[in-house]
PDB file of N, CA and C in Angstrom:
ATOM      1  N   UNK A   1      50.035  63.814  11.111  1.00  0.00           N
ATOM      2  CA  UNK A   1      48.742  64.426  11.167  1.00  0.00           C
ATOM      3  C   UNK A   1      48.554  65.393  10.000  1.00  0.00           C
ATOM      4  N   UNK A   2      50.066  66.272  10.235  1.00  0.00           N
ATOM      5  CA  UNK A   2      49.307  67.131   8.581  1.00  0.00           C
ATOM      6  C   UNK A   2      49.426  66.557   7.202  1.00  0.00           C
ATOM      7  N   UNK A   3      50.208  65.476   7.429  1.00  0.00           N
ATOM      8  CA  UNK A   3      50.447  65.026   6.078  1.00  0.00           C
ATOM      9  C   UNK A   3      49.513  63.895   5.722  1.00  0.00           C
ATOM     10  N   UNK A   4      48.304  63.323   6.366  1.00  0.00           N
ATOM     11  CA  UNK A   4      47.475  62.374   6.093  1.00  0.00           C
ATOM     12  C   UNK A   4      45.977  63.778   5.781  1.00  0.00           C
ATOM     13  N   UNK A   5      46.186  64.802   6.269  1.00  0.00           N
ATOM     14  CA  UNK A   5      45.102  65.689   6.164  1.00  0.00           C
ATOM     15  C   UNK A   5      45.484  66.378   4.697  1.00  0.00           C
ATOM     16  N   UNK A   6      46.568  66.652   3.858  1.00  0.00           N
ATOM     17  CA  UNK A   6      47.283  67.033   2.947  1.00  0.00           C
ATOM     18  C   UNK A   6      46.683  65.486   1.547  1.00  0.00           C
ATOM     19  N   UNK A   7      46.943  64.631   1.791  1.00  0.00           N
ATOM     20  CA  UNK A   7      46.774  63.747   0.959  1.00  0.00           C
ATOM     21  C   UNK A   7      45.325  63.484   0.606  1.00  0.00           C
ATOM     22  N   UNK A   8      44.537  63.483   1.617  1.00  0.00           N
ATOM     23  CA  UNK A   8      42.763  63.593   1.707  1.00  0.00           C
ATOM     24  C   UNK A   8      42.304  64.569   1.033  1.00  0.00           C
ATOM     25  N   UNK A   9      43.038  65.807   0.968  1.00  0.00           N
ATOM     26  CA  UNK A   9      42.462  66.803   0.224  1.00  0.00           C
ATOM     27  C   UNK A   9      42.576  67.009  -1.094  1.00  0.00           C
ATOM     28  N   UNK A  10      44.027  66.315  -1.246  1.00  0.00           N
ATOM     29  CA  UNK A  10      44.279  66.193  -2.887  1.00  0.00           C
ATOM     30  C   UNK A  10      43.976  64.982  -3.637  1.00  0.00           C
ATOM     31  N   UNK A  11      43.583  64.041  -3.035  1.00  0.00           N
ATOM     32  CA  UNK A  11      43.044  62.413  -3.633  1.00  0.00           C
ATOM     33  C   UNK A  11      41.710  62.805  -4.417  1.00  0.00           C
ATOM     34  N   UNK A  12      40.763  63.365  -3.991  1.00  0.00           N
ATOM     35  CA  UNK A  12      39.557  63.020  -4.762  1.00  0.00           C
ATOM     36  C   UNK A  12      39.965  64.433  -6.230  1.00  0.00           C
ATOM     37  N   UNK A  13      40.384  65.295  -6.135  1.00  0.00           N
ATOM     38  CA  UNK A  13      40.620  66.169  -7.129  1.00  0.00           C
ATOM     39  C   UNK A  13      41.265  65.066  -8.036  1.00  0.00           C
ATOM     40  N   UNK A  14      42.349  64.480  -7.802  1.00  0.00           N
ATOM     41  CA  UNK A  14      43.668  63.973  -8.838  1.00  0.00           C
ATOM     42  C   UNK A  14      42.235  62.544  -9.413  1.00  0.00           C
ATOM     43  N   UNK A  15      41.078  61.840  -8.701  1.00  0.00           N
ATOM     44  CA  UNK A  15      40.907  60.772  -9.326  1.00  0.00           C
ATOM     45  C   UNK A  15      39.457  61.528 -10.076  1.00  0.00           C
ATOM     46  N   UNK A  16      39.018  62.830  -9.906  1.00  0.00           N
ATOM     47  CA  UNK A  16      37.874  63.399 -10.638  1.00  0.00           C
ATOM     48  C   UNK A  16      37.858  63.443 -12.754  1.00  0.00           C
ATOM     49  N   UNK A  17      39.077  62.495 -13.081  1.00  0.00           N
ATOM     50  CA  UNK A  17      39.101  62.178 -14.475  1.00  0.00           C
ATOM     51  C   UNK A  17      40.271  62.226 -15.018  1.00  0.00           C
ATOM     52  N   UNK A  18      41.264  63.688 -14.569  1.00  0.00           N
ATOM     53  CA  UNK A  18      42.696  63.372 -15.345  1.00  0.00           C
ATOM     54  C   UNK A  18      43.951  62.040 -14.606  1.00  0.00           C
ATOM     55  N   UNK A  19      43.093  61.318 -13.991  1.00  0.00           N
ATOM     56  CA  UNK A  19      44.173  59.923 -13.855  1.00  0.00           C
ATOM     57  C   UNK A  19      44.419  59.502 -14.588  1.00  0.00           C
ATOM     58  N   UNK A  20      43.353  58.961 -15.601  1.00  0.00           N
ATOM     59  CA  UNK A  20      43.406  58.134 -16.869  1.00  0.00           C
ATOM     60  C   UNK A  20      44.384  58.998 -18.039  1.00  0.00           C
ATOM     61  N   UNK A  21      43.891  59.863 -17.772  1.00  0.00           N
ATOM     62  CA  UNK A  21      44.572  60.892 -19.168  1.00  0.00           C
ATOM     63  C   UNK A  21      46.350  61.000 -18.677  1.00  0.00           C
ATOM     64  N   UNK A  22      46.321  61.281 -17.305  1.00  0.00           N
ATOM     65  CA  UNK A  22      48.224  61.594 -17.036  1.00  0.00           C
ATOM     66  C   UNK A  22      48.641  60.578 -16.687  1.00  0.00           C
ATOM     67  N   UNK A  23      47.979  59.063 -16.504  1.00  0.00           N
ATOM     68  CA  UNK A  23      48.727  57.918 -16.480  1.00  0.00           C
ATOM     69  C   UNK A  23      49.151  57.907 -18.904  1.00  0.00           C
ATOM     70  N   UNK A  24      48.644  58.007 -19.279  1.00  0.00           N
ATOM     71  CA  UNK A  24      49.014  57.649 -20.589  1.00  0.00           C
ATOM     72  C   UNK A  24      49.622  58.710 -20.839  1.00  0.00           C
ATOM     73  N   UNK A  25      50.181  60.000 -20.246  1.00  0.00           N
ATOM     74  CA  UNK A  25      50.762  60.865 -20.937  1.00  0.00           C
ATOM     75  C   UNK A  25      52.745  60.241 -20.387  1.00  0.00           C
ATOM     76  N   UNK A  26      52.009  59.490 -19.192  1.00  0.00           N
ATOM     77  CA  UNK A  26      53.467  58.915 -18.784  1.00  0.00           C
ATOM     78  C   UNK A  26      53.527  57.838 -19.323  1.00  0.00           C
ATOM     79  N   UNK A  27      53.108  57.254 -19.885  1.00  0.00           N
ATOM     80  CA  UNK A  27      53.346  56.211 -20.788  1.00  0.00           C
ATOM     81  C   UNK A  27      53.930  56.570 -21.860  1.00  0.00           C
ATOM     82  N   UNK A  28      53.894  57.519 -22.657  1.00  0.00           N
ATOM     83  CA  UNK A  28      53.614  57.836 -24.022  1.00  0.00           C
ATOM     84  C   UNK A  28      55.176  58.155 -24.138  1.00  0.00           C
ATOM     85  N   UNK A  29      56.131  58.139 -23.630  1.00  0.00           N
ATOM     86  CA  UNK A  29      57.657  58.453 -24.096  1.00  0.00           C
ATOM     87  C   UNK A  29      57.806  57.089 -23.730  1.00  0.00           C
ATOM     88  N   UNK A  30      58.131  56.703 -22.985  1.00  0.00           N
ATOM     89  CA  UNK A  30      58.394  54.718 -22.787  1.00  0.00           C
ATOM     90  C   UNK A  30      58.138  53.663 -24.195  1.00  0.00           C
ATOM     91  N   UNK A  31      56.564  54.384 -24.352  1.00  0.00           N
ATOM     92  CA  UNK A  31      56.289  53.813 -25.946  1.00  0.00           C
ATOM     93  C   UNK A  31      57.191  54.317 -27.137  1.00  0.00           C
ATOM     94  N   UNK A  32      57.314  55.497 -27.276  1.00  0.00           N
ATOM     95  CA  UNK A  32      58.163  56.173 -27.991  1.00  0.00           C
ATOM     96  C   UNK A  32      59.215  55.646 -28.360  1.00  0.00           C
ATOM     97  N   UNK A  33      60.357  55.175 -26.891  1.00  0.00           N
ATOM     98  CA  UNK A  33      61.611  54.936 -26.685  1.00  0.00           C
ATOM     99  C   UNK A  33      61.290  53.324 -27.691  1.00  0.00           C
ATOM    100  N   UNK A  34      60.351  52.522 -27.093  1.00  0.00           N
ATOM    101  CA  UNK A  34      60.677  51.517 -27.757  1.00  0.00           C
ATOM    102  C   UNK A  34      60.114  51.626 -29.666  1.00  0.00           C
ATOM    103  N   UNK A  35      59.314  52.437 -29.483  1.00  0.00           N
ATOM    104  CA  UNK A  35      59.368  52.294 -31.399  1.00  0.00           C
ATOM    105  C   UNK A  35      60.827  52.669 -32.085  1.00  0.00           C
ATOM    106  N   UNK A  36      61.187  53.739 -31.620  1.00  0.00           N
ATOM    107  CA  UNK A  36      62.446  54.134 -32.007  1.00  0.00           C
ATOM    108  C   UNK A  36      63.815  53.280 -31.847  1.00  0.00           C
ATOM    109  N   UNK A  37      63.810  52.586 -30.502  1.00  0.00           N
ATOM    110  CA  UNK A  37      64.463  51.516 -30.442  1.00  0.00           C
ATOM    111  C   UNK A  37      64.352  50.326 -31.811  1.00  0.00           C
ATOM    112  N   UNK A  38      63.119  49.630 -31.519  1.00  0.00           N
ATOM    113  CA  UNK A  38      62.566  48.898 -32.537  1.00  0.00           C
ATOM    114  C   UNK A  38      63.238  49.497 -33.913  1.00  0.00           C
ATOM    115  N   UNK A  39      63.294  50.648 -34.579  1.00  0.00           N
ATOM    116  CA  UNK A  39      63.590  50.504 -35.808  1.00  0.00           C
ATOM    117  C   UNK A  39      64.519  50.918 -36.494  1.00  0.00           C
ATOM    118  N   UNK A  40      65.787  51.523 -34.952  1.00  0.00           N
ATOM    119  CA  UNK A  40      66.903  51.788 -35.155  1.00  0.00           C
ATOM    120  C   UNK A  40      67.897  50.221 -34.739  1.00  0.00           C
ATOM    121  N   UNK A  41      67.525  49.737 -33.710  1.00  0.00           N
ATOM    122  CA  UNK A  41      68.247  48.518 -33.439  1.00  0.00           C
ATOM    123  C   UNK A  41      68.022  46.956 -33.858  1.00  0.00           C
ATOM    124  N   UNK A  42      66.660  46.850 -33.336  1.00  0.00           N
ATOM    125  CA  UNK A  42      65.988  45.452 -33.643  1.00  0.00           C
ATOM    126  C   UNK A  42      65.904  44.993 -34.927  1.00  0.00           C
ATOM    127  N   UNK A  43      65.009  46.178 -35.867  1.00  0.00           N
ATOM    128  CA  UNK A  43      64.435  45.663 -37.399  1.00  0.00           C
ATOM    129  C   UNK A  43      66.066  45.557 -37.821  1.00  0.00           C
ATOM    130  N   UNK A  44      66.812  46.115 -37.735  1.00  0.00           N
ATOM    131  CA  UNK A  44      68.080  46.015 -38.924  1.00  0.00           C
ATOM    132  C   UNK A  44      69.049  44.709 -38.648  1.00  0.00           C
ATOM    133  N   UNK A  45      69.063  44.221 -37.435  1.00  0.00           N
ATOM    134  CA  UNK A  45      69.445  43.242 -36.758  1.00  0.00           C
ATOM    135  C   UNK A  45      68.453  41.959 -37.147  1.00  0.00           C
ATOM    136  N   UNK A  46      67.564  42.173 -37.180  1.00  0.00           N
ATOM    137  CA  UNK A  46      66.621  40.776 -37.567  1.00  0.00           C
ATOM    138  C   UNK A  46      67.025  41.251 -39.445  1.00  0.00           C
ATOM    139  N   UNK A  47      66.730  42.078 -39.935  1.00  0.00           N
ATOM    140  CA  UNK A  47      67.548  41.717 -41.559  1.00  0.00           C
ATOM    141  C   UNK A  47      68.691  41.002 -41.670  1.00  0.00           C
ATOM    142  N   UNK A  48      69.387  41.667 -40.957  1.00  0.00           N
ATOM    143  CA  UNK A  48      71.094  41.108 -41.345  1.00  0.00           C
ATOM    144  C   UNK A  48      71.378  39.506 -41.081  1.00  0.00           C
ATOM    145  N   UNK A  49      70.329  39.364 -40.126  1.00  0.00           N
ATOM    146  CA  UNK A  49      70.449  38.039 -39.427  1.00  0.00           C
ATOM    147  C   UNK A  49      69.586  37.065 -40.954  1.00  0.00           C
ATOM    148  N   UNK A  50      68.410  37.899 -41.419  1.00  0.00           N
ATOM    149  CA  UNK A  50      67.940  37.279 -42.722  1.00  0.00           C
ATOM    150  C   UNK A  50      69.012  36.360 -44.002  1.00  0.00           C
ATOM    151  N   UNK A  51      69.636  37.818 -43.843  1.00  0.00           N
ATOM    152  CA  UNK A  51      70.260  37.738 -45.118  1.00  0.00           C
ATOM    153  C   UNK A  51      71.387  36.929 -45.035  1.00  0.00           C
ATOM    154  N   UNK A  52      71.907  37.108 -43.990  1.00  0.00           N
ATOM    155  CA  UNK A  52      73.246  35.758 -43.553  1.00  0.00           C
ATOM    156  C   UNK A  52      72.705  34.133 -43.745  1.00  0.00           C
ATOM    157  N   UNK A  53      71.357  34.047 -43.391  1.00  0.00           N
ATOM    158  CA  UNK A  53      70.940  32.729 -43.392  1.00  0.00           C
ATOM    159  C   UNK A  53      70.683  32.347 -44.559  1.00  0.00           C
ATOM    160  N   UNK A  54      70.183  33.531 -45.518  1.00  0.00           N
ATOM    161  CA  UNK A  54      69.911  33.535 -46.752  1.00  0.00           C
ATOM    162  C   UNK A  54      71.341  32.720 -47.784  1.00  0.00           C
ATOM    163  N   UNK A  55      72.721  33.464 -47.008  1.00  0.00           N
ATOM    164  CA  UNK A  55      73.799  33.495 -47.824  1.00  0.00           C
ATOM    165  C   UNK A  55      74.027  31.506 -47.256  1.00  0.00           C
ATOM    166  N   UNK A  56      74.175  31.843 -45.982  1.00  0.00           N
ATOM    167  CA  UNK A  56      74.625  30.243 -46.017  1.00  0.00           C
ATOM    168  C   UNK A  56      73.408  29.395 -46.636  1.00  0.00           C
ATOM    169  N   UNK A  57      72.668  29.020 -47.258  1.00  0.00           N
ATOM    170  CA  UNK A  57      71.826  28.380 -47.358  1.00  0.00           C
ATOM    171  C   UNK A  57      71.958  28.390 -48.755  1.00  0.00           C
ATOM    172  N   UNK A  58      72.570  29.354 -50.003  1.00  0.00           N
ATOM    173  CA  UNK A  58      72.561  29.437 -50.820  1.00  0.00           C
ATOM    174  C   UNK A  58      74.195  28.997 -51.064  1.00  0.00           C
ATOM    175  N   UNK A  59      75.248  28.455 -50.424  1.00  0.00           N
ATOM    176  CA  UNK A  59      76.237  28.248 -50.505  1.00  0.00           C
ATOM    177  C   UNK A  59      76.373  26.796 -51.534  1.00  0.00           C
ATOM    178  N   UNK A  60      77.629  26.983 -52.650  1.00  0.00           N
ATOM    179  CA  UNK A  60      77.243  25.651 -53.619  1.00  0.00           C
ATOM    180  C   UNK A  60      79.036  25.343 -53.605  1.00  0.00           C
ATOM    181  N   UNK A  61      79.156  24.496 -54.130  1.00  0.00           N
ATOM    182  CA  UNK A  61      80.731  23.436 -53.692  1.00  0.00           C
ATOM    183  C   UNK A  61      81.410  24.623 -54.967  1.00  0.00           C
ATOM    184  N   UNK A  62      82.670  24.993 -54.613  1.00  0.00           N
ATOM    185  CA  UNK A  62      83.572  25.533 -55.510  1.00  0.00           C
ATOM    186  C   UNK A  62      83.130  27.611 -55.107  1.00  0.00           C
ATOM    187  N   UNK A  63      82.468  27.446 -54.233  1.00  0.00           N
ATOM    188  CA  UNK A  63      82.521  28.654 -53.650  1.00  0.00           C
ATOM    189  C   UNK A  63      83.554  29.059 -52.548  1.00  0.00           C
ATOM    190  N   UNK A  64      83.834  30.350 -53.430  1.00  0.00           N
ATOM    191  CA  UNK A  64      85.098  31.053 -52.514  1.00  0.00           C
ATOM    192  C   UNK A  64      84.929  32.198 -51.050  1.00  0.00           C
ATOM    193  N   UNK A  65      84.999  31.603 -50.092  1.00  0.00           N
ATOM    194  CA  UNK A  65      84.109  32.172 -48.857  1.00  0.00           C
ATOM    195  C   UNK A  65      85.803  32.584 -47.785  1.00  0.00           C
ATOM    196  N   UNK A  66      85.175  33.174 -46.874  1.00  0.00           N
ATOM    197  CA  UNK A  66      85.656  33.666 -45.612  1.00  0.00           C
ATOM    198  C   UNK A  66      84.897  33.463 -44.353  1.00  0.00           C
ATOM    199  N   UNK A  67      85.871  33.014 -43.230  1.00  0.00           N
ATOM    200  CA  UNK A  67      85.689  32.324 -41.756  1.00  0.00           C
ATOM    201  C   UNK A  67      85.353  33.912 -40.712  1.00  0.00           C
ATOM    202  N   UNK A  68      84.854  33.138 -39.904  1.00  0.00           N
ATOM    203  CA  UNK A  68      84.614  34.089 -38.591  1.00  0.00           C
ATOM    204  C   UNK A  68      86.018  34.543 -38.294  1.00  0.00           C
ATOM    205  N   UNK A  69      86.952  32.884 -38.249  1.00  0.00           N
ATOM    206  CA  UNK A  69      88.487  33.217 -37.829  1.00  0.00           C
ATOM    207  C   UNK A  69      89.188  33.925 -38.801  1.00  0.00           C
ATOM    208  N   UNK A  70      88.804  34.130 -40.244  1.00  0.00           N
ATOM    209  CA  UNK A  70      89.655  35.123 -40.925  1.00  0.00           C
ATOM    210  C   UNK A  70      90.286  34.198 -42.087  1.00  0.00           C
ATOM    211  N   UNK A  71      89.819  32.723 -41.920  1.00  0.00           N
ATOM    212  CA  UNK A  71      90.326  32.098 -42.423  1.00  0.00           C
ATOM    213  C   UNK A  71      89.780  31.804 -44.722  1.00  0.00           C
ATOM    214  N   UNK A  72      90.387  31.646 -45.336  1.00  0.00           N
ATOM    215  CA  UNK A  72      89.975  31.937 -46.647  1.00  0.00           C
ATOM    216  C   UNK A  72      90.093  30.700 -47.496  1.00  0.00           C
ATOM    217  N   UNK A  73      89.048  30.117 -48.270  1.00  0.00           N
ATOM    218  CA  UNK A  73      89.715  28.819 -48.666  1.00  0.00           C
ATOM    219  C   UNK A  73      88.219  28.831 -50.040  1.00  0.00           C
ATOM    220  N   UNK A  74      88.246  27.546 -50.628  1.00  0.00           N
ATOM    221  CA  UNK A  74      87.216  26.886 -51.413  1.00  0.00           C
ATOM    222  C   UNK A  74      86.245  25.849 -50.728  1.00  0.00           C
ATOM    223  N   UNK A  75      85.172  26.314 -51.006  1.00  0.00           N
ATOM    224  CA  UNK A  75      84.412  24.858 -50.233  1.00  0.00           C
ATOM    225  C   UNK A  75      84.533  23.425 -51.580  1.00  0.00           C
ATOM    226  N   UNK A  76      84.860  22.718 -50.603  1.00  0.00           N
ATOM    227  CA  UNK A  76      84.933  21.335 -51.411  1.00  0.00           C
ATOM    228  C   UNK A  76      83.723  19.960 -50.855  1.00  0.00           C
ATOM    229  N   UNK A  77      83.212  20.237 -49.651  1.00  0.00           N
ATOM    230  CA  UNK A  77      82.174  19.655 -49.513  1.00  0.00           C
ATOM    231  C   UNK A  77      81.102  19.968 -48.704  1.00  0.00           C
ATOM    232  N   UNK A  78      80.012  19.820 -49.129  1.00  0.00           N
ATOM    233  CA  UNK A  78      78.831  20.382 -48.554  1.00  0.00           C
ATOM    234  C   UNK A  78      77.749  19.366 -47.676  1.00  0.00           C
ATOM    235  N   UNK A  79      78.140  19.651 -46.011  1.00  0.00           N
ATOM    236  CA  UNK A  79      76.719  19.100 -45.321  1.00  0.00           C
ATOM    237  C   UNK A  79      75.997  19.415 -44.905  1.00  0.00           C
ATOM    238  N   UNK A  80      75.113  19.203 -43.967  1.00  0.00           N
ATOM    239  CA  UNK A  80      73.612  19.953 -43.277  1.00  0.00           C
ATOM    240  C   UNK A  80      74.175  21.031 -42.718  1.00  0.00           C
ATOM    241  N   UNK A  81      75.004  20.764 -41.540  1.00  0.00           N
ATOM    242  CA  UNK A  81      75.715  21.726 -40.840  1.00  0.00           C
ATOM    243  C   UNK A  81      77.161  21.892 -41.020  1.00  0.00           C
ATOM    244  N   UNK A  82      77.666  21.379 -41.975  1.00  0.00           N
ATOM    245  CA  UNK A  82      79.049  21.673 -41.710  1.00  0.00           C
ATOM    246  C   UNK A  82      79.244  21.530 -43.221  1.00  0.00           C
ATOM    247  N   UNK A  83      80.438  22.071 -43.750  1.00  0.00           N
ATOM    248  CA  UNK A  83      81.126  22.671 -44.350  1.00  0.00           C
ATOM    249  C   UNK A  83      82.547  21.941 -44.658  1.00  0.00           C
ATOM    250  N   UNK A  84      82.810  21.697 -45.775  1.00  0.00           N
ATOM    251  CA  UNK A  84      84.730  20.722 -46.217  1.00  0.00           C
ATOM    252  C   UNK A  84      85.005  22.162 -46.639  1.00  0.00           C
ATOM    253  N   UNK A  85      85.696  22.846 -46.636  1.00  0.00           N
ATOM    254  CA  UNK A  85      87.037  23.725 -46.573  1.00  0.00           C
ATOM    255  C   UNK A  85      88.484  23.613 -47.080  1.00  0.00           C
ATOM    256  N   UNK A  86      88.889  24.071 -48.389  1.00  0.00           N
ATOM    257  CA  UNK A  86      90.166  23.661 -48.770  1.00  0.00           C
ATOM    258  C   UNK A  86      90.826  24.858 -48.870  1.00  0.00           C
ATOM    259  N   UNK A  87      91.873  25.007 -47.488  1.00  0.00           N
ATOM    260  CA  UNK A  87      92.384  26.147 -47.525  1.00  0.00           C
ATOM    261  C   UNK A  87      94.128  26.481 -48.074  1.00  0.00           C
ATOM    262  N   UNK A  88      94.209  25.082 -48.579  1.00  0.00           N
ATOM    263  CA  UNK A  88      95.788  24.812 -49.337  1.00  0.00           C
ATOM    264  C   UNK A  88      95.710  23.556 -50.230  1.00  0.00           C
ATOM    265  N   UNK A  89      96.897  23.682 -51.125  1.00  0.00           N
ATOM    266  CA  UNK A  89      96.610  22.279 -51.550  1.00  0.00           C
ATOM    267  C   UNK A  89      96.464  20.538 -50.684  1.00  0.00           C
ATOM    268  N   UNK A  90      95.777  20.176 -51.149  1.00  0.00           N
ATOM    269  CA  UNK A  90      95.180  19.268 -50.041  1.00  0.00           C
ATOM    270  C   UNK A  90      95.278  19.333 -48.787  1.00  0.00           C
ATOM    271  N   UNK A  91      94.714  20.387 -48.617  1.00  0.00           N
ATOM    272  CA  UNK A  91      94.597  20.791 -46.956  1.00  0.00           C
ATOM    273  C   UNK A  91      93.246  20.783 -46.658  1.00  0.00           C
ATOM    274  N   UNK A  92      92.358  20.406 -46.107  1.00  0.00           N
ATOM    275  CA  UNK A  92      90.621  20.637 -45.551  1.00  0.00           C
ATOM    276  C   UNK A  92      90.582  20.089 -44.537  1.00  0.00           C
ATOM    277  N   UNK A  93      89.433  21.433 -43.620  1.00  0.00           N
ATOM    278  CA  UNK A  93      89.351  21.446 -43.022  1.00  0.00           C
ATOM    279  C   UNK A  93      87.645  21.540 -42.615  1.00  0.00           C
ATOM    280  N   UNK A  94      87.053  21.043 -41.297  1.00  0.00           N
ATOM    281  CA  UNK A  94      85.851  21.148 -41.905  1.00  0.00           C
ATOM    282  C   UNK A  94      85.525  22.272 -40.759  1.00  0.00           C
ATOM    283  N   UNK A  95      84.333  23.266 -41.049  1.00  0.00           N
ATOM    284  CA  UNK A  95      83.747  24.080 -40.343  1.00  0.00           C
ATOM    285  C   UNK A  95      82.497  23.878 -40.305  1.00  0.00           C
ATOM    286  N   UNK A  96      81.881  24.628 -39.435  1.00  0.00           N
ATOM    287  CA  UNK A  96      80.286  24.812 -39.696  1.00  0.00           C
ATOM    288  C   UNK A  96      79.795  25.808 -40.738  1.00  0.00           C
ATOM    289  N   UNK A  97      78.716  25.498 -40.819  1.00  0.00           N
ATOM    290  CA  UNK A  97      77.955  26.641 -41.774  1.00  0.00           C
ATOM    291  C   UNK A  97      78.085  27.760 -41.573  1.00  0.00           C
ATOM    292  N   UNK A  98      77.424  28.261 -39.776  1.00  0.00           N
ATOM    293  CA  UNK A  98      77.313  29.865 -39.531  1.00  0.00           C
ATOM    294  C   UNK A  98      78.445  30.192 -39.576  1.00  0.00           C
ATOM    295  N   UNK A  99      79.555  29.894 -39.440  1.00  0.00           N
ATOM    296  CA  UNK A  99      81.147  30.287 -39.218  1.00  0.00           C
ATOM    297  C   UNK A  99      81.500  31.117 -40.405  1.00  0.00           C
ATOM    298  N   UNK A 100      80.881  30.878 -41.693  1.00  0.00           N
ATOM    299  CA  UNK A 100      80.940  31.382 -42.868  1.00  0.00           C
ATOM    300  C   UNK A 100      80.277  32.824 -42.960  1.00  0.00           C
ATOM    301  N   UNK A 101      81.363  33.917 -42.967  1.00  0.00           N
ATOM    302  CA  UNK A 101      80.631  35.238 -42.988  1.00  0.00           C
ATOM    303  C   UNK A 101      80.622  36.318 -44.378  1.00  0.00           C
ATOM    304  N   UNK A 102      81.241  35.432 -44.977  1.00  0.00           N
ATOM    305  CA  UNK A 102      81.328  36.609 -46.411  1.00  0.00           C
ATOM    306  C   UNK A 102      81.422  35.347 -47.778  1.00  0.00           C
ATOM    307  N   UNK A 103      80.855  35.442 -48.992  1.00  0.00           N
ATOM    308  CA  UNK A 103      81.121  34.741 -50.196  1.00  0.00           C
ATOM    309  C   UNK A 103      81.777  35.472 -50.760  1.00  0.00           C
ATOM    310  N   UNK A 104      83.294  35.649 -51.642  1.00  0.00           N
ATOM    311  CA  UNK A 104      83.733  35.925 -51.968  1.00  0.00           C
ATOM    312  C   UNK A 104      83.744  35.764 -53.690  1.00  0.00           C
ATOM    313  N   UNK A 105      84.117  37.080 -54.443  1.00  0.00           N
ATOM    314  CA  UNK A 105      83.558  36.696 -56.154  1.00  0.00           C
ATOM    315  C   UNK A 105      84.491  35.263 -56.561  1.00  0.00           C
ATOM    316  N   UNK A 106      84.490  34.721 -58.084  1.00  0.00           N
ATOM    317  CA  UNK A 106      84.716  34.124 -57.862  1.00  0.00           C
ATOM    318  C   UNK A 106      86.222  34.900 -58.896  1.00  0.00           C
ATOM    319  N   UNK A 107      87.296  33.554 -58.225  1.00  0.00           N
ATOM    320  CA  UNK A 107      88.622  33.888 -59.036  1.00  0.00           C
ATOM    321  C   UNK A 107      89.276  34.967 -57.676  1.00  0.00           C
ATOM    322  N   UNK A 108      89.188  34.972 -56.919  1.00  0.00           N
ATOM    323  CA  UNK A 108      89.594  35.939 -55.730  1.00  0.00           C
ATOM    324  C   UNK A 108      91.027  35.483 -55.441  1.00  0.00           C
ATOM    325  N   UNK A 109      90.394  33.995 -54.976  1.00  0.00           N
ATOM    326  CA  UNK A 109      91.772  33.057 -53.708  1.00  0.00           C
ATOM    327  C   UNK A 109      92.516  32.549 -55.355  1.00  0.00           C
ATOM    328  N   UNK A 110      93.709  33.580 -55.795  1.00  0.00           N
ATOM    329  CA  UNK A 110      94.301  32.460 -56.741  1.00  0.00           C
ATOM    330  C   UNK A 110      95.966  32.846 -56.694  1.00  0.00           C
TER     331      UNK A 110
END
């Protein structure tokens, strides 16, 4: 009883205009969180992800690269998705493309 007589009295004050205004003031850190999110986590993560695709895509035969597994060799043949790998004398092996995480200068592996 007192608490339905309590709510009646404060309902029409709270909807007389500042609803609109203190629903967006509670919004307004949520938004915040995600811009700041956005351009501490996301944007630098969608670059890096650029530039990796950039690197495999620019990969040419007699390039000296490094594996996800750590592994270090010469590329000796080049396909859509995969990769010939010569990581000893006549040793190859084949990988995929993304597996490839670093190009190395050249004259490195000698």
């Amino acid at each position: 009883m007192f608490i339905s007589s309590a709510i009646a009295q404060t309902a029409p004050a709270a909807a007389a205009g500042g609803d609109m205004q203190s629903s967006l003031m509670s919004m307004l850190p949520l938004l915040l969180m995600f811009v700041v999110l956005y351009f501490v986590m996301i944007r630098p993560q969608m670059k890096k992800q650029k530039e990796h695709r950039a690197m495999i895509d620019a990969l040419a035969k007699g390039d000296e690269v490094v594996t996800a597994g750590g592994l270090l060799g010469t590329i000796s043949k080049l396909g859509d998705n995969y990769v010939g790998l010569q990581i000893a004398n006549n040793v190859d092996i084949q990988i995929q493309r993304s597996a490839i995480v670093q190009v190395l200068p050249k004259g490195t592996l000698k």
